[in-house]
N, C-alpha and C. Protein backbone atom coordinates (compact mmCIF):
# COMPACT_ATOMS: atom_id res chain seq x y z
N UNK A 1 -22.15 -22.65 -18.32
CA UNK A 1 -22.81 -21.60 -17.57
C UNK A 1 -24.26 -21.53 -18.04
N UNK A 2 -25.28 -21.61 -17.42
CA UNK A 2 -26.58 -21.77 -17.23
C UNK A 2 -26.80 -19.94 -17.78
N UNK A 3 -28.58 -19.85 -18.37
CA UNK A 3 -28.59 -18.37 -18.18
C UNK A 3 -28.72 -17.38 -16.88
N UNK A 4 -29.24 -18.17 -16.10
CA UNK A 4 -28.74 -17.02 -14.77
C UNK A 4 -27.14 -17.10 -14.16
N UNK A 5 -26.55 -17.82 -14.93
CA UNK A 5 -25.41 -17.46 -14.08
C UNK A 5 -24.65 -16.90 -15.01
N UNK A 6 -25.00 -16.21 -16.29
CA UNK A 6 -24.64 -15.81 -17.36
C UNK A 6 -24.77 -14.04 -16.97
N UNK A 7 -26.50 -14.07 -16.89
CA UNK A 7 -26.69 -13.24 -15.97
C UNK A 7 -26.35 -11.95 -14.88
N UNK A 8 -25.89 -13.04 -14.40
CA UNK A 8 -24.93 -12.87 -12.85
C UNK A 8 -23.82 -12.12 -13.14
N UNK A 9 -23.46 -12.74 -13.70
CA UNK A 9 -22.06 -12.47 -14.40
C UNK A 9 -21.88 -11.18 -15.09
N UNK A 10 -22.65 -10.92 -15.70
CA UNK A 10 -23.13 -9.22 -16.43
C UNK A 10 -23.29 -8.49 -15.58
N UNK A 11 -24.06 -8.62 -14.45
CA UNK A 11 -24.35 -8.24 -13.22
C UNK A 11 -22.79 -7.59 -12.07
N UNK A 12 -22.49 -8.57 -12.56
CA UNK A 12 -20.80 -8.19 -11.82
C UNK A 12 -19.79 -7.46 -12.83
N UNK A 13 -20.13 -7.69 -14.03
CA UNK A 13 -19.41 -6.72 -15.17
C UNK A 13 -20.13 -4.98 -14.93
N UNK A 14 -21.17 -4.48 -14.68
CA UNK A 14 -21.83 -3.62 -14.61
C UNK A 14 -21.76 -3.22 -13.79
N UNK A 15 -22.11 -4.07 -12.33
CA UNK A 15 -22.15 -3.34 -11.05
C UNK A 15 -20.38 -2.75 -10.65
N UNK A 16 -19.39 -3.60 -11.19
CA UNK A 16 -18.08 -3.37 -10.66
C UNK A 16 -17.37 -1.91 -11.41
N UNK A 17 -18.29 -1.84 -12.59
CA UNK A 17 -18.04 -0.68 -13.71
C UNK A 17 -18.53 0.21 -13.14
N UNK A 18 -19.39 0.10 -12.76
CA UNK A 18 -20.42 1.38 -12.22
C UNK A 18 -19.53 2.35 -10.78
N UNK A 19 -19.27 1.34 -10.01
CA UNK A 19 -18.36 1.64 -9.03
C UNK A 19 -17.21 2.33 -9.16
N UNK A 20 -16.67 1.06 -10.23
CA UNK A 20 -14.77 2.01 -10.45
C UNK A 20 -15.28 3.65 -10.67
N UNK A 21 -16.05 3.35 -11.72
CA UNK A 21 -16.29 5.15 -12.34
C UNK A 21 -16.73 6.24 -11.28
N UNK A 22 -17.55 5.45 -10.21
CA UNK A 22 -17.79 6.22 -9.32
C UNK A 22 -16.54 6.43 -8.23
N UNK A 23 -15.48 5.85 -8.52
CA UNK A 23 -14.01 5.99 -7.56
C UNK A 23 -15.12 4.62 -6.22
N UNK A 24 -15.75 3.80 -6.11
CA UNK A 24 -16.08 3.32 -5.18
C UNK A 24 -15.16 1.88 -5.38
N UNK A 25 -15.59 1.34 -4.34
CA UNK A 25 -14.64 -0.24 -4.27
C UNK A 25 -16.07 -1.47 -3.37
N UNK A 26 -16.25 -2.60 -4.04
CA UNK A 26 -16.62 -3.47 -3.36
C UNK A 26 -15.92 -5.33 -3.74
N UNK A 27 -16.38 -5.81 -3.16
CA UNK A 27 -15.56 -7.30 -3.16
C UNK A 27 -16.91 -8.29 -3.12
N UNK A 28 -16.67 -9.00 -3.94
CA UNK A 28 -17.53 -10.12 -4.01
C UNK A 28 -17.03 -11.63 -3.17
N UNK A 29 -17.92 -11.85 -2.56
CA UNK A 29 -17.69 -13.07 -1.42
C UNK A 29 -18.77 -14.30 -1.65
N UNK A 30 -18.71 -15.32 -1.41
CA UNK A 30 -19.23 -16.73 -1.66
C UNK A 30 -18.83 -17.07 -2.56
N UNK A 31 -19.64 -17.67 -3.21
CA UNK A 31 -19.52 -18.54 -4.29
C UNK A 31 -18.73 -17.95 -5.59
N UNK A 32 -19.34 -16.38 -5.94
CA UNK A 32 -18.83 -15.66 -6.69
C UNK A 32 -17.38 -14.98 -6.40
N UNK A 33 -17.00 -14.84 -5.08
CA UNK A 33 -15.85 -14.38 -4.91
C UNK A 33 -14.53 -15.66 -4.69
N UNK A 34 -15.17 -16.79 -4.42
CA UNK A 34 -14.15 -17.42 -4.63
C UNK A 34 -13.91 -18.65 -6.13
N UNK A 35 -14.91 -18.31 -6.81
CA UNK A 35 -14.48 -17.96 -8.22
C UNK A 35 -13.72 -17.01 -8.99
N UNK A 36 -14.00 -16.12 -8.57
CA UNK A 36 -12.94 -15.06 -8.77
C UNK A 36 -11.67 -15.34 -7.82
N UNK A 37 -11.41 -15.73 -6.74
CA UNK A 37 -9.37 -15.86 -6.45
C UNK A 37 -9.50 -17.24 -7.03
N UNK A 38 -10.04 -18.34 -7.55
CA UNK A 38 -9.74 -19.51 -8.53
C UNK A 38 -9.97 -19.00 -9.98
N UNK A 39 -10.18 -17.59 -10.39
CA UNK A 39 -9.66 -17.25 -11.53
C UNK A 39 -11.03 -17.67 -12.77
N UNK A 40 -11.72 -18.39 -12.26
CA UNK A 40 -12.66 -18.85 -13.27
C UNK A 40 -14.51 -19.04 -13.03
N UNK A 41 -15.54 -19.04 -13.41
CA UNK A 41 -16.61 -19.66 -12.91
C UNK A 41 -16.67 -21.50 -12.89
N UNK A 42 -16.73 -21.71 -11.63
CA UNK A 42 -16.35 -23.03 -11.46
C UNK A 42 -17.98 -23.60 -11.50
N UNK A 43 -19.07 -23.22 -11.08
CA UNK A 43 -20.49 -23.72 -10.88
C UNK A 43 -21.28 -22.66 -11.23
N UNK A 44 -22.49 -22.93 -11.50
CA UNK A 44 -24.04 -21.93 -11.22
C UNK A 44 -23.77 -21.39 -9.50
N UNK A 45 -24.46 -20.19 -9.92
CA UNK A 45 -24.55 -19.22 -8.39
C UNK A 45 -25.96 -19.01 -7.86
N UNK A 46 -26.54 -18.95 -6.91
CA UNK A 46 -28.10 -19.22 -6.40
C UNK A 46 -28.28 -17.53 -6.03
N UNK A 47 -27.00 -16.85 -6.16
CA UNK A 47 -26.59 -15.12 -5.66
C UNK A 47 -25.63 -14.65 -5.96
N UNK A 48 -25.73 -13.00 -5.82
CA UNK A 48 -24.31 -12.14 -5.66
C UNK A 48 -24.13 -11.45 -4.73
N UNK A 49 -22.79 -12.15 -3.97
CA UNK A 49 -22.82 -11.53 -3.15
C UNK A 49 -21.45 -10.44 -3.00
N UNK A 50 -21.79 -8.99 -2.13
CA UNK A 50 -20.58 -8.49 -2.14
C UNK A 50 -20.54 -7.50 -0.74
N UNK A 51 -18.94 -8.19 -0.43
CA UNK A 51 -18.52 -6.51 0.86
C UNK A 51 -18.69 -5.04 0.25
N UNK A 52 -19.16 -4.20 1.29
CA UNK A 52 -19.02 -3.13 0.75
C UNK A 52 -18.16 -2.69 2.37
N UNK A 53 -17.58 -1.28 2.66
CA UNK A 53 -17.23 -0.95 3.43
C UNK A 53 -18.45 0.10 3.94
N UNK A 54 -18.50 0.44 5.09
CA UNK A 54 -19.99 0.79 5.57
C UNK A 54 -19.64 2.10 5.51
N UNK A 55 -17.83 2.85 5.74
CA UNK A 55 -17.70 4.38 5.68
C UNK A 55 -17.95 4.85 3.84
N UNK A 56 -18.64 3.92 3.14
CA UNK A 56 -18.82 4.65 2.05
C UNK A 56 -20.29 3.90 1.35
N UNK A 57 -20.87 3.30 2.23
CA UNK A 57 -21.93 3.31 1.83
C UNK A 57 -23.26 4.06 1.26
N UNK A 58 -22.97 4.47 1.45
CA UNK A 58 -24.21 6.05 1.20
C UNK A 58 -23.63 6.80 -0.60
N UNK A 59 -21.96 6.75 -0.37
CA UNK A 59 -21.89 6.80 -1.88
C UNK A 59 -22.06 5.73 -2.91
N UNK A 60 -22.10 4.10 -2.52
CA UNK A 60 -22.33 2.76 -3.24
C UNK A 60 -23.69 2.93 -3.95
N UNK A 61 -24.34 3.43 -2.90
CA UNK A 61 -26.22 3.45 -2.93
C UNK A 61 -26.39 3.91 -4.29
N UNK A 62 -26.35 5.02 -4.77
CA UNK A 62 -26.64 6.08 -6.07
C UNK A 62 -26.20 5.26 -7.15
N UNK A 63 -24.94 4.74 -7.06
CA UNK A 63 -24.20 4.22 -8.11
C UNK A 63 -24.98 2.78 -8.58
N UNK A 64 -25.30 2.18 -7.62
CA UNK A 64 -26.44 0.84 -7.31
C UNK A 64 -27.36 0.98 -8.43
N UNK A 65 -28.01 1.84 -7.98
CA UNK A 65 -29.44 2.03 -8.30
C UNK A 65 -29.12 2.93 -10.24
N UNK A 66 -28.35 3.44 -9.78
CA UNK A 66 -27.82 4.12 -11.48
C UNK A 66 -27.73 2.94 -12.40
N UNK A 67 -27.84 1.55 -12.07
CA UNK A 67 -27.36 0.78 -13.01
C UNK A 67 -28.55 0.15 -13.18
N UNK A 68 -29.96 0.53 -12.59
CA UNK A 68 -31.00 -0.15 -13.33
C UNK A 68 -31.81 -1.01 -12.23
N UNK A 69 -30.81 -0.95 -10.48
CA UNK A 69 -30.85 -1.93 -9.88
C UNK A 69 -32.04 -1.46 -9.00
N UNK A 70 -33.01 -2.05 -8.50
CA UNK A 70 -33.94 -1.82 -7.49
C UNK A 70 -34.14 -2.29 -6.23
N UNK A 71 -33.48 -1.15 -5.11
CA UNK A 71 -33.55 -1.59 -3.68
C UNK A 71 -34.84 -1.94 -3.16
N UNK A 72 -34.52 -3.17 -2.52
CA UNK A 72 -35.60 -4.58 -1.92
C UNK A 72 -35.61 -4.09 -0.24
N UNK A 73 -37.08 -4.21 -0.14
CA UNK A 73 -37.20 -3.69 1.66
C UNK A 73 -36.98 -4.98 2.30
N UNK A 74 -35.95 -5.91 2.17
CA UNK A 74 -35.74 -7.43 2.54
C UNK A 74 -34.83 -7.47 3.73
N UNK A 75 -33.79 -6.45 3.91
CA UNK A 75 -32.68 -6.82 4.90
C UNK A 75 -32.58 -5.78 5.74
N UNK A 76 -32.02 -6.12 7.00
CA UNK A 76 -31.50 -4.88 7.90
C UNK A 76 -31.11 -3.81 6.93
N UNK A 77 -31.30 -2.68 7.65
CA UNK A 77 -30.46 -1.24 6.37
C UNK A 77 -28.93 -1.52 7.08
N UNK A 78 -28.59 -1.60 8.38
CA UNK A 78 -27.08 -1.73 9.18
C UNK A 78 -26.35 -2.77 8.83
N UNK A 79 -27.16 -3.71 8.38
CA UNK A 79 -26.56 -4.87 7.83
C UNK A 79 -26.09 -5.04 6.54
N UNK A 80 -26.94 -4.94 5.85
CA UNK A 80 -27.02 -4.54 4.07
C UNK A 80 -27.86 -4.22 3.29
N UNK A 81 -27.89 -4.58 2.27
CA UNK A 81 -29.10 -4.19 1.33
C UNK A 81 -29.35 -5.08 -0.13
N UNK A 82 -30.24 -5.29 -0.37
CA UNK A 82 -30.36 -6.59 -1.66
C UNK A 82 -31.69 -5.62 -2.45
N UNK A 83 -31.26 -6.03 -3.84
CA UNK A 83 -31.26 -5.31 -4.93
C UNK A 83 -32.07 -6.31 -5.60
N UNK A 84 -32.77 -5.37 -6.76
CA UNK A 84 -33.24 -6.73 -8.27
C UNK A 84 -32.75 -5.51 -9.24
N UNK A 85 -32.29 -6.66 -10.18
CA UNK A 85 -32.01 -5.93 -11.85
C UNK A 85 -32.37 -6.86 -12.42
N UNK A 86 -33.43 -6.71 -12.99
CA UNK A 86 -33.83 -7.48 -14.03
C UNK A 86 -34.26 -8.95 -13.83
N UNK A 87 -34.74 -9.21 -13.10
CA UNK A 87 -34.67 -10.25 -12.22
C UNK A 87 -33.30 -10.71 -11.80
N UNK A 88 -32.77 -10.80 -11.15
CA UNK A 88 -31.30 -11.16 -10.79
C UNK A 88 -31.17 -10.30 -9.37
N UNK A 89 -30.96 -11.09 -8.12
CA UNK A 89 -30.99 -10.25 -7.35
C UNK A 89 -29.67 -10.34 -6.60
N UNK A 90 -29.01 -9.47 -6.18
CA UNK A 90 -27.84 -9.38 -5.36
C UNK A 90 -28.10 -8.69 -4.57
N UNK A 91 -26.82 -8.58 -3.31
CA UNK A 91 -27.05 -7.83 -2.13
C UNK A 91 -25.30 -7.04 -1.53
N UNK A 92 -25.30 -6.01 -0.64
CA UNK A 92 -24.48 -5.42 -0.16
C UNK A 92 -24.59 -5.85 0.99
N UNK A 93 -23.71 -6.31 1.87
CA UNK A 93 -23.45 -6.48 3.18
C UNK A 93 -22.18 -5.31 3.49
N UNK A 94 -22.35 -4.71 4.72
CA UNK A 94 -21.44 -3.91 5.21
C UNK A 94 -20.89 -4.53 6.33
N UNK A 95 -19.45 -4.02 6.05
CA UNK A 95 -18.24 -4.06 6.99
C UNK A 95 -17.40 -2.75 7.43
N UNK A 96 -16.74 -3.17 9.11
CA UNK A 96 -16.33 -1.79 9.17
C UNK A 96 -15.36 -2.05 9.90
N UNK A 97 -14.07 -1.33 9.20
CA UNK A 97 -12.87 -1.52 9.94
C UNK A 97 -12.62 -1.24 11.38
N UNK A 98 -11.86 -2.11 12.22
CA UNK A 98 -11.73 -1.62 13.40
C UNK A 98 -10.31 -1.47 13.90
N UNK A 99 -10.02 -0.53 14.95
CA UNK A 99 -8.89 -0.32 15.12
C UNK A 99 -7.60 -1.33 15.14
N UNK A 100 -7.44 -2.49 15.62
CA UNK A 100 -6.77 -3.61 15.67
C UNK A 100 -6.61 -4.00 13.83
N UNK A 101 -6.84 -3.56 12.97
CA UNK A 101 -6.60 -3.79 11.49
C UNK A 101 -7.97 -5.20 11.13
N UNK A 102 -8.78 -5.60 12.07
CA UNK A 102 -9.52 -6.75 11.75
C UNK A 102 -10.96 -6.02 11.04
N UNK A 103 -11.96 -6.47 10.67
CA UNK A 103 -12.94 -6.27 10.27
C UNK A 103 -14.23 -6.91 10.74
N UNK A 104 -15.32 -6.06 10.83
CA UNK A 104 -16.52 -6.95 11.10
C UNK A 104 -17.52 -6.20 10.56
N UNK A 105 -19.15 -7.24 10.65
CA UNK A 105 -20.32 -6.27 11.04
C UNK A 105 -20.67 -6.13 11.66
N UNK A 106 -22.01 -5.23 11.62
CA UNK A 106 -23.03 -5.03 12.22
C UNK A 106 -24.31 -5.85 12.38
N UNK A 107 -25.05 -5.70 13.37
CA UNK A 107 -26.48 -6.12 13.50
C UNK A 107 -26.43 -7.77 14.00
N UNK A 108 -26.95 -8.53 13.55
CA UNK A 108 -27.68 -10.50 13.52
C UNK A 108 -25.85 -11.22 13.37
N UNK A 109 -25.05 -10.28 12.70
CA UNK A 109 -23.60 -11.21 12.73
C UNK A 109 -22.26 -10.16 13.41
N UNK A 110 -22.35 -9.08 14.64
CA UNK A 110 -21.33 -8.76 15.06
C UNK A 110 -20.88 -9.34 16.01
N UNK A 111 -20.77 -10.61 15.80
CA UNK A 111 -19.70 -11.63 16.28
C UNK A 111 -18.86 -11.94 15.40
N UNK A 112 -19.34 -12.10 13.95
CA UNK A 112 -18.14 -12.20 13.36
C UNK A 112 -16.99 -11.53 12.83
N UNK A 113 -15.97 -11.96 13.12
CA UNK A 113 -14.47 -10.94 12.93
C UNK A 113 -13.70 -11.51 12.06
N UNK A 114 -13.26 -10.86 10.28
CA UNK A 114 -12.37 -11.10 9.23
C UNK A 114 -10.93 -10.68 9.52
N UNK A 115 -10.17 -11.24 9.36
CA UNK A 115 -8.55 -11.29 9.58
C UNK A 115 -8.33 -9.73 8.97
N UNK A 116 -7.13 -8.90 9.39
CA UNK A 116 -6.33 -7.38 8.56
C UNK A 116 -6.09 -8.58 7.18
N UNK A 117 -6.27 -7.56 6.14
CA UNK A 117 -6.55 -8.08 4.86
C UNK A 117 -7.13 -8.70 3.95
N UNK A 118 -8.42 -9.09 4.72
CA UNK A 118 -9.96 -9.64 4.28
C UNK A 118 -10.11 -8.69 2.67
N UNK A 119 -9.76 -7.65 2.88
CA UNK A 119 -10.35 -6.56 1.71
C UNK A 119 -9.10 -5.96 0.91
N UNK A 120 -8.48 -6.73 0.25
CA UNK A 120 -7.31 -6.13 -0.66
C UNK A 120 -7.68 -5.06 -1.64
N UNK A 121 -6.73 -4.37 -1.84
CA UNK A 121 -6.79 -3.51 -2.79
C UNK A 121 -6.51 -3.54 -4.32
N UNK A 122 -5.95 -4.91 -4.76
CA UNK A 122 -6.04 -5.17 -6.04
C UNK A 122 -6.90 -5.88 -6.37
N UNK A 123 -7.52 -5.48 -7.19
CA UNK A 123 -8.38 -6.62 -8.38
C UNK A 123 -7.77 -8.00 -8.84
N UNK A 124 -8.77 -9.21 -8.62
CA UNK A 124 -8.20 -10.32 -9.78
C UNK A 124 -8.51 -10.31 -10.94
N UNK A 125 -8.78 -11.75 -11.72
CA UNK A 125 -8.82 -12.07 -12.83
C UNK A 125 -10.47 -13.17 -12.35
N UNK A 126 -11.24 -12.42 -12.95
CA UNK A 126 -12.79 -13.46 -12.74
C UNK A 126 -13.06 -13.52 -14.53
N UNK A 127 -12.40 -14.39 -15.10
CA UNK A 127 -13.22 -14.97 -16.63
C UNK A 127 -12.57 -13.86 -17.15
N UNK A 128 -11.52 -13.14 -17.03
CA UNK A 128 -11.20 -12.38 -17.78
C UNK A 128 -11.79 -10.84 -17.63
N UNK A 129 -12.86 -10.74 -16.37
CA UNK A 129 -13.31 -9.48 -15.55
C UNK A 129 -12.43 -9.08 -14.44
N UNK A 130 -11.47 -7.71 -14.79
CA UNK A 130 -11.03 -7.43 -13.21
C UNK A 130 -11.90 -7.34 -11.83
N UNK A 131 -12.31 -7.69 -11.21
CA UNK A 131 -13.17 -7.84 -10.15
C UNK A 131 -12.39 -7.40 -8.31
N UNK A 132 -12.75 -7.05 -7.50
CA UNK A 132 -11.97 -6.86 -6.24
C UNK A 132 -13.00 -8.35 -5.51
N UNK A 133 -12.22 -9.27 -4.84
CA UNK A 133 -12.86 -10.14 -3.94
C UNK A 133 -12.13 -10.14 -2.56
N UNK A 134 -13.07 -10.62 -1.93
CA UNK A 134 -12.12 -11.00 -0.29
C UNK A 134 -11.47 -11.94 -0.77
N UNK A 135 -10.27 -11.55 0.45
CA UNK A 135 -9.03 -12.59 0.37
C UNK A 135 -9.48 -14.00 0.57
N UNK A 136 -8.86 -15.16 0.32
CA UNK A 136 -9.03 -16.56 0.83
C UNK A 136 -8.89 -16.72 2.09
N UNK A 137 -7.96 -16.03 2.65
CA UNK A 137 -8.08 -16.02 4.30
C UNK A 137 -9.47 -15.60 4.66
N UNK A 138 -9.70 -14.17 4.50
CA UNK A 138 -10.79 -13.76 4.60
C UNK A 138 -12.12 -14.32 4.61
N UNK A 139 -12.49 -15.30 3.20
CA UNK A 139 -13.87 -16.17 3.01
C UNK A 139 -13.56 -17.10 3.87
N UNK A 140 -12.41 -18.15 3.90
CA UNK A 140 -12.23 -18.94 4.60
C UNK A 140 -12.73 -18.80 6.41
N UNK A 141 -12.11 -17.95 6.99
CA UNK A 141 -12.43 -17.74 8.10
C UNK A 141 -13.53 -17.58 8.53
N UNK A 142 -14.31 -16.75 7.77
CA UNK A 142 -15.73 -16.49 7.46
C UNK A 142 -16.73 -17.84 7.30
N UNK A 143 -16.26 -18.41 6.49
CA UNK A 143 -17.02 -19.78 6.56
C UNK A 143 -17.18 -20.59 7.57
N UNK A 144 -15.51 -20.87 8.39
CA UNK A 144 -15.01 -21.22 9.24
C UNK A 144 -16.33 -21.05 10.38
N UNK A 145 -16.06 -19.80 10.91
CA UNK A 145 -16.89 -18.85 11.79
C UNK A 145 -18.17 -18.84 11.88
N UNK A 146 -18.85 -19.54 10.47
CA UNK A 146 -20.26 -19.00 10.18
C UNK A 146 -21.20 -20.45 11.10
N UNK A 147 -20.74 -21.57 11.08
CA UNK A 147 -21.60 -22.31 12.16
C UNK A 147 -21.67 -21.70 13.33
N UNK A 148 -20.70 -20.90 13.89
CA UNK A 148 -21.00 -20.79 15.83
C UNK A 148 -21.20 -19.48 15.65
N UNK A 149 -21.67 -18.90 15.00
CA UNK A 149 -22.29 -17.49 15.22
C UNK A 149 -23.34 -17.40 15.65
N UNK A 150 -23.63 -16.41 16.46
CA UNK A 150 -25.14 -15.93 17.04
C UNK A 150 -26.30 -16.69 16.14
N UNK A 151 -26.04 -16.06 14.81
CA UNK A 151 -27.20 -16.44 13.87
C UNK A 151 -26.57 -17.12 12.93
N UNK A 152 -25.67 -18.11 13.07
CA UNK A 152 -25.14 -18.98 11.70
C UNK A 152 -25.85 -20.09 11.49
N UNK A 153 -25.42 -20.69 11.15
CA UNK A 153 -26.39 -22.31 11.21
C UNK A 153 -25.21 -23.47 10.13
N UNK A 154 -25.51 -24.54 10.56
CA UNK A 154 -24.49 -25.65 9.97
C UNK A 154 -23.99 -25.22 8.50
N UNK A 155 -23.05 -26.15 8.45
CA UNK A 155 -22.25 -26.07 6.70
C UNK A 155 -23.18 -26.69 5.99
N UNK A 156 -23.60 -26.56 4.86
CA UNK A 156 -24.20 -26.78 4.04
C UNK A 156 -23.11 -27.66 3.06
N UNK A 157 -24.09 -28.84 1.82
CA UNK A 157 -22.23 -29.47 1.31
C UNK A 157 -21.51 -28.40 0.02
N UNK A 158 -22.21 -27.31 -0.34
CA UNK A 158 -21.14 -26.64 -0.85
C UNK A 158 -20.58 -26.24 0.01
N UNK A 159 -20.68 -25.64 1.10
CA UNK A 159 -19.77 -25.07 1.94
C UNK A 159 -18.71 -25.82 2.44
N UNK A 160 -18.77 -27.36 2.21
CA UNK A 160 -17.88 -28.45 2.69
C UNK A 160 -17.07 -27.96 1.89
N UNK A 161 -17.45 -28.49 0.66
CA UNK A 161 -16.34 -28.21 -0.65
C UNK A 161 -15.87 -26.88 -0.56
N UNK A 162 -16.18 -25.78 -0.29
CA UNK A 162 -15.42 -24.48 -0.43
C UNK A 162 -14.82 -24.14 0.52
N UNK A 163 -14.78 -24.78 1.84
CA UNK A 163 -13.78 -24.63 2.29
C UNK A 163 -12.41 -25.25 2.01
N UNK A 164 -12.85 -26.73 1.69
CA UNK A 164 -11.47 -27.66 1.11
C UNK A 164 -10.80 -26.70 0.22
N UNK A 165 -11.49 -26.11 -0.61
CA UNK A 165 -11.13 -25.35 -1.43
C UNK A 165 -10.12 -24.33 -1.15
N UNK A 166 -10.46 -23.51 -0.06
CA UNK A 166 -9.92 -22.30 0.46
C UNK A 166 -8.73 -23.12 1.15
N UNK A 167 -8.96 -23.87 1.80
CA UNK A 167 -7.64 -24.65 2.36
C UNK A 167 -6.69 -24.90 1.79
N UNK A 168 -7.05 -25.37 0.61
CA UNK A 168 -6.04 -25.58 -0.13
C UNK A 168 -5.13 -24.51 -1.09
N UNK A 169 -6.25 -23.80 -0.99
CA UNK A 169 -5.71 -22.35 -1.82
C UNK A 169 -4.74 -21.40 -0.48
N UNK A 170 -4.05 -21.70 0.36
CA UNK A 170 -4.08 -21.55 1.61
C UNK A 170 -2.63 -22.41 2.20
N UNK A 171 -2.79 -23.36 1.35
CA UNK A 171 -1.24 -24.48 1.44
C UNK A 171 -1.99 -25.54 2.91
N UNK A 172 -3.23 -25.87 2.83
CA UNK A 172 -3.40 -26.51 3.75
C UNK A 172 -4.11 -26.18 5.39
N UNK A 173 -4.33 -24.92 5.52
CA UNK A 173 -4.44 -24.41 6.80
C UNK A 173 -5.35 -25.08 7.58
């Protein structure tokens, strides 16, 4: 582990602390969240990324910023929000349940739609950090999805590999 992804990593020990205490819940997705359902840091991370649910956004915010973190005028506010701590920057993307049990967002990606259970309610095991991540269905699909979206754009070759990944974590799908 490199020092920013050392970093990072503190970053997700803090920000996820900050939350529980605040009774809040978010899930880490990409690179970092599917390190966390493979249980380990498998590579360096270029970000952090995490779901938040959008009916409790407004309480995430306070708790954010309580930890040292400084909101960046960089992204849609409907969309999400990206942060610096210390140099290290992460971001909140919001999602919002919809009646049919599926999930989506708002704004540049409400085309895309996460399977009922994208957002579990137990924590894994990330390095020995309880952490909440999207499901493997969940990233998977998401990845899946992310070339033919309004605003997606091609797989990139980690994204090759992380999907094999998810596939396989998946029994093949």
């Amino acid at each position: 582990m490199n020092d920013g992804t050392r970093a990072q990593f503190e970053l997700i020990r803090e920000f996820t602390t900050a939350l529980a205490r605040g009774g809040q819940r978010a899930w880490l997705f990409g690179g970092w969240g599917l390190d966390a359902r493979i249980g380990r840091v498998t590579r360096d991370h270029g970000d952090v990324e995490f779901w938040v649910d959008r009916a409790t956004a407004h309480d995430v915010l306070p708790l954010v910023v309580g930890t040292g973190a400084v909101l960046l005028d960089t992204r849609p506010p409907e969309e999400s929000a990206e942060y610096d701590r210390d140099g290290v920057r992460f971001s909140t993307a919001y999602f919002d349940a919809r009646a049919d049990g599926t999930f989506a967002p708002r704004g540049r990606f409400d085309d895309w739609v996460f399977p009922a259970g994208s957002f579990p309610g137990e924590p894994v095991d990330l390095a020995g950090l309880p952490v909440r991540a999207m499901s493997a269905a969940g990233m998977l699909t998401m990845k899946e999805q992310f070339p033919h979206l309004r605003g997606g754009r091609p797989w990139r070759d980690k994204d090759v590999v992380d999907v094999g990944l998810l596939r396989s974590m998946l029994g093949g799908r």
